[in-house]
Protein backbone atom coordinates (compact mmCIF):
# COMPACT_ATOMS: atom_id res chain seq x y z
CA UNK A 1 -23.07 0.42 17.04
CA UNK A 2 -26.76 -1.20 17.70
CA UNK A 3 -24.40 -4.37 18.34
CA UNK A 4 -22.95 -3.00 21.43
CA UNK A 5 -26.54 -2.54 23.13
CA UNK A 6 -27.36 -6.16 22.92
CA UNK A 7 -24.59 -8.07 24.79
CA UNK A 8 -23.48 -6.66 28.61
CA UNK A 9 -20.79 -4.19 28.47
CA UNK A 10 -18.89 -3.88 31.92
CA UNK A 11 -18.23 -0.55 33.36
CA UNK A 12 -16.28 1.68 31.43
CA UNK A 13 -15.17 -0.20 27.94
CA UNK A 14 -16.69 -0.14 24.41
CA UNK A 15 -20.51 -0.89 24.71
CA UNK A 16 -20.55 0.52 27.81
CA UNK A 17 -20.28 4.42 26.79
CA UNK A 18 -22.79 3.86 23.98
CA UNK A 19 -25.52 2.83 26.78
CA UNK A 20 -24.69 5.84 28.78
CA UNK A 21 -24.70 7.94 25.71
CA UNK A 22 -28.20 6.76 24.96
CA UNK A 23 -29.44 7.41 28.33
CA UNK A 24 -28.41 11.36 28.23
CA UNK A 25 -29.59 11.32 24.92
CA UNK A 26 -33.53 9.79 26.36
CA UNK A 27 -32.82 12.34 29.30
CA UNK A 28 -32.80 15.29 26.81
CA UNK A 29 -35.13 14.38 24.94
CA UNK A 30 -37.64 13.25 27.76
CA UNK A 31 -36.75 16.72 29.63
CA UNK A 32 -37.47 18.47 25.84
CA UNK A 33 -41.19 17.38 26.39
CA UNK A 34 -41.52 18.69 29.51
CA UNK A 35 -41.66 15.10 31.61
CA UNK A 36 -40.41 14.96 34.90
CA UNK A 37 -38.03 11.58 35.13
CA UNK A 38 -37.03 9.02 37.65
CA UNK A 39 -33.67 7.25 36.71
CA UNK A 40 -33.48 4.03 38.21
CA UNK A 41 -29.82 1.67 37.74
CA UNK A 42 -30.96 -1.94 37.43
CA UNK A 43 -28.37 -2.36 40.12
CA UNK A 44 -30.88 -0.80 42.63
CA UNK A 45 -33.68 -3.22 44.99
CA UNK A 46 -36.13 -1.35 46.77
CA UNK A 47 -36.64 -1.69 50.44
CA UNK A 48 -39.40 0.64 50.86
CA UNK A 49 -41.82 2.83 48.78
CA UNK A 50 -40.23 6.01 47.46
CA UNK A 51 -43.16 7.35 46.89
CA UNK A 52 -43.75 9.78 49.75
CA UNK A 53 -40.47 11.10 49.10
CA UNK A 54 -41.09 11.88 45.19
CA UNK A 55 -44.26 13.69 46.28
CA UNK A 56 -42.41 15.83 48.33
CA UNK A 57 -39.54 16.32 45.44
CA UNK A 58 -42.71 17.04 42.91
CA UNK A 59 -44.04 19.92 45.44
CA UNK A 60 -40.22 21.46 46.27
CA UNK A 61 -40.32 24.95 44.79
CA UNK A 62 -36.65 25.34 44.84
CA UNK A 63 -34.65 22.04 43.84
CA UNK A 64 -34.95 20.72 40.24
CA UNK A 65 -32.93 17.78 40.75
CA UNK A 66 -32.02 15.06 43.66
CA UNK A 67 -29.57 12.41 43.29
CA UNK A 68 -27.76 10.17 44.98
CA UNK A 69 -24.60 10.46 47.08
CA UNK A 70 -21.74 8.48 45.93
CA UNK A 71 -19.34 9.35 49.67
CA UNK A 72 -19.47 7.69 52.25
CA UNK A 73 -20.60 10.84 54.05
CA UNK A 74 -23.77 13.30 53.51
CA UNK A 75 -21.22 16.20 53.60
CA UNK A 76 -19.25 15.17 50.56
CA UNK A 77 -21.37 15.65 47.68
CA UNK A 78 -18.36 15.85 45.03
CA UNK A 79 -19.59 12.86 43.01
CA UNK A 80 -23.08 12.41 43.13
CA UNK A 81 -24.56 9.04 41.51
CA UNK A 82 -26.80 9.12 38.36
CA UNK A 83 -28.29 5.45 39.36
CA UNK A 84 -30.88 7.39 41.32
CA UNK A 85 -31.76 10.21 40.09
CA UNK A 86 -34.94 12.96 40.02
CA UNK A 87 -35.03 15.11 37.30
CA UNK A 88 -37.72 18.10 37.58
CA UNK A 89 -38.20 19.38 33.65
CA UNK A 90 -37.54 22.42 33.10
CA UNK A 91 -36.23 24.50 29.04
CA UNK A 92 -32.85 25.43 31.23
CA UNK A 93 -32.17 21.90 33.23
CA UNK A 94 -33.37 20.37 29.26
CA UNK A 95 -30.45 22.37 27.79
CA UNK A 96 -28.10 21.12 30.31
CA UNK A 97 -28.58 17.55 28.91
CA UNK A 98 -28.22 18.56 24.87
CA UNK A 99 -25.51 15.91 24.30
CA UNK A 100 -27.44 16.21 20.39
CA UNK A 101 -26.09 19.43 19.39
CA UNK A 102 -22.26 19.22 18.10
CA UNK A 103 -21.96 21.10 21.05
CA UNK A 104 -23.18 18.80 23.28
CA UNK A 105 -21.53 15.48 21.78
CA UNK A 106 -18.19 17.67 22.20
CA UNK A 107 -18.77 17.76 25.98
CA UNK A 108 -19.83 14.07 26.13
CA UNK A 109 -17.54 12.80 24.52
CA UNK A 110 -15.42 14.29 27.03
CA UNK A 111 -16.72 12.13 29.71
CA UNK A 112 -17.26 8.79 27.51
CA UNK A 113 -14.47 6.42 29.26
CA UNK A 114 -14.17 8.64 32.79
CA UNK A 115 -17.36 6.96 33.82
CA UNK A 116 -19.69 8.39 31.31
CA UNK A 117 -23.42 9.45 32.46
CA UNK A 118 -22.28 9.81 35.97
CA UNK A 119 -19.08 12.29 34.97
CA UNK A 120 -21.43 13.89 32.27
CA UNK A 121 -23.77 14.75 35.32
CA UNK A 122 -21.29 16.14 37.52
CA UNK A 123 -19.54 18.60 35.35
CA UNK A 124 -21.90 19.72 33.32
CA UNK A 125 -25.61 19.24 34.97
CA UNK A 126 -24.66 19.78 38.93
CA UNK A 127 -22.55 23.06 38.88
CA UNK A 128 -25.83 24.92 36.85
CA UNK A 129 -29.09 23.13 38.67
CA UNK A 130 -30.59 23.42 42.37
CA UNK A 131 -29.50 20.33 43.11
CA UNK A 132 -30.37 18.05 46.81
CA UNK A 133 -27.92 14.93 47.43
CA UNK A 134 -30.22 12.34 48.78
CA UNK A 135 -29.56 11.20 52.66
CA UNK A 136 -26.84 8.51 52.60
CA UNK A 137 -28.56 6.56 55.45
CA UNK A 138 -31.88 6.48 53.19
CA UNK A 139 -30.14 6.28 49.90
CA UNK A 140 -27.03 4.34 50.54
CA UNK A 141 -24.65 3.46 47.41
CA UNK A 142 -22.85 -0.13 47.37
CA UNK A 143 -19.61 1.56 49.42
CA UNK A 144 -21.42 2.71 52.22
CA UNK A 145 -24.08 -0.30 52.52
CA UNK A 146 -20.97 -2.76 52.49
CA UNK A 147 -19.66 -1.18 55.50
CA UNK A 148 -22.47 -0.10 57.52
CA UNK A 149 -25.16 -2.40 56.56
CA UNK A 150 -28.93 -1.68 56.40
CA UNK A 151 -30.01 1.59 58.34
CA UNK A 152 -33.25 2.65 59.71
CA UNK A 153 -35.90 3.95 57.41
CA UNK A 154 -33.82 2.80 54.31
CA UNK A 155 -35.35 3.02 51.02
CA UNK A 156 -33.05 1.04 48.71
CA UNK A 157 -29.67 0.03 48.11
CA UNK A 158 -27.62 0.55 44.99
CA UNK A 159 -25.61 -2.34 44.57
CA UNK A 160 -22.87 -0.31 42.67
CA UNK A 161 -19.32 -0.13 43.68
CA UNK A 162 -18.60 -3.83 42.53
CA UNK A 163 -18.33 -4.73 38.77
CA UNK A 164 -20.04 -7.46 36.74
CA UNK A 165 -21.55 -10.32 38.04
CA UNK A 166 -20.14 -9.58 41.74
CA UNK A 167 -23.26 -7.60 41.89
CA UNK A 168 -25.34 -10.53 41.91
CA UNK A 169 -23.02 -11.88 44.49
CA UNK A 170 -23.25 -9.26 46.57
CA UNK A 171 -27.29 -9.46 46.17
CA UNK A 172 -27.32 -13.10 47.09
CA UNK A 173 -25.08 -12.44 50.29
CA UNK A 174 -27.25 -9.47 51.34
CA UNK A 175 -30.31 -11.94 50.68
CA UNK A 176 -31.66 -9.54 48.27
CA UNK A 177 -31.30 -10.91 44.62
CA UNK A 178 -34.82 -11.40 44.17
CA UNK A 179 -35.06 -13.79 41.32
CA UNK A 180 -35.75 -18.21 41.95
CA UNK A 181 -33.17 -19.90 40.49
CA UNK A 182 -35.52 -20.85 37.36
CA UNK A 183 -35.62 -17.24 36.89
CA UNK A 184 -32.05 -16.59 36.89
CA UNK A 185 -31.62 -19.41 34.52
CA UNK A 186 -33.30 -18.29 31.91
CA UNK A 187 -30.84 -15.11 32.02
């Protein structure tokens, strides 16, 4: 299986559910030692410091998690994102990510070709955890920043909602791939 880790995998095939296996599997186990996490898709270019905002998520007595919004509207917070993602550690919100246990690989496996981490997350993690769905106009996902562009006081943009290499496209027409073309060569 250590093959399938070394090549890409698009979204959703063979590879692809073994990389999102291992990432719930480093959630647990990160969330087992007590360490708060910040997930962050390589999909994802900054356009301001999140850093005020974490602070604020550190200090929040009442949410354990905040993720990002995968509507188009604030509202809609059916199918929230794991490409952005802060996870306050708690035993309880630990538990919640046991995909280790037979248990556990029983209810991932459920979700390992319906879009994997991200399905894993929303049946399992969201319906038991204080969750807060991060602002869309702040936190916008690739559907929403197609159509509306960049908003005031934006922190990033998650280039998801395209496959393959039409995120780099996408980058490139947004003028935000940041690597020179010597860079991108030697990918």
């Amino acid at each position: 299986q250590q093959n399938h880790l070394s090549r890409f995998c698009p979204w959703n095939t063979k590879g692809y559910d073994r990389v999102c296996f291992v990432k719930v599997e480093l959630i647990y186990r990160m969330l087992s030692t007590g360490h708060h996490l910040l997930l962050v898709d390589g999909d994802i270019v900054f356009r301001s410091d999140p850093r005020v905002d974490m602070r604020a998520w550190w200090e929040d007595p009442v949410h354990q998690v905040w993720c990002q919004n995968d509507a188009m509207e604030d509202r809609d917070t059916t199918n929230m994102c794991t490409g952005y993602l802060f996870l306050k550690s708690s035993p309880a919100l630990a538990e919640t990510y046991n995909c280790v246990s037979s248990a556990g690989q029983a209810r991932y496996n459920r979700c390992a070709f319906d879009n994997n981490d991200q399905t894993y997350f929303n049946r399992y993690v969201k319906p038991v955890v204080t969750m807060k769905a991060l602002p869309l106009a702040r936190y916008p996902n690739g559907q929403r920043f197609y159509r509306y562009g960049e908003e005031e006081g934006m922190v990033l943009v998650h280039f998801n909602w395209v496959h393959g290499h039409e995120k780099m496209a996408k980058m490139k027409e947004h003028r935000m791939w940041l690597l020179t073309e010597e860079e991108e060569d030697s990918i």
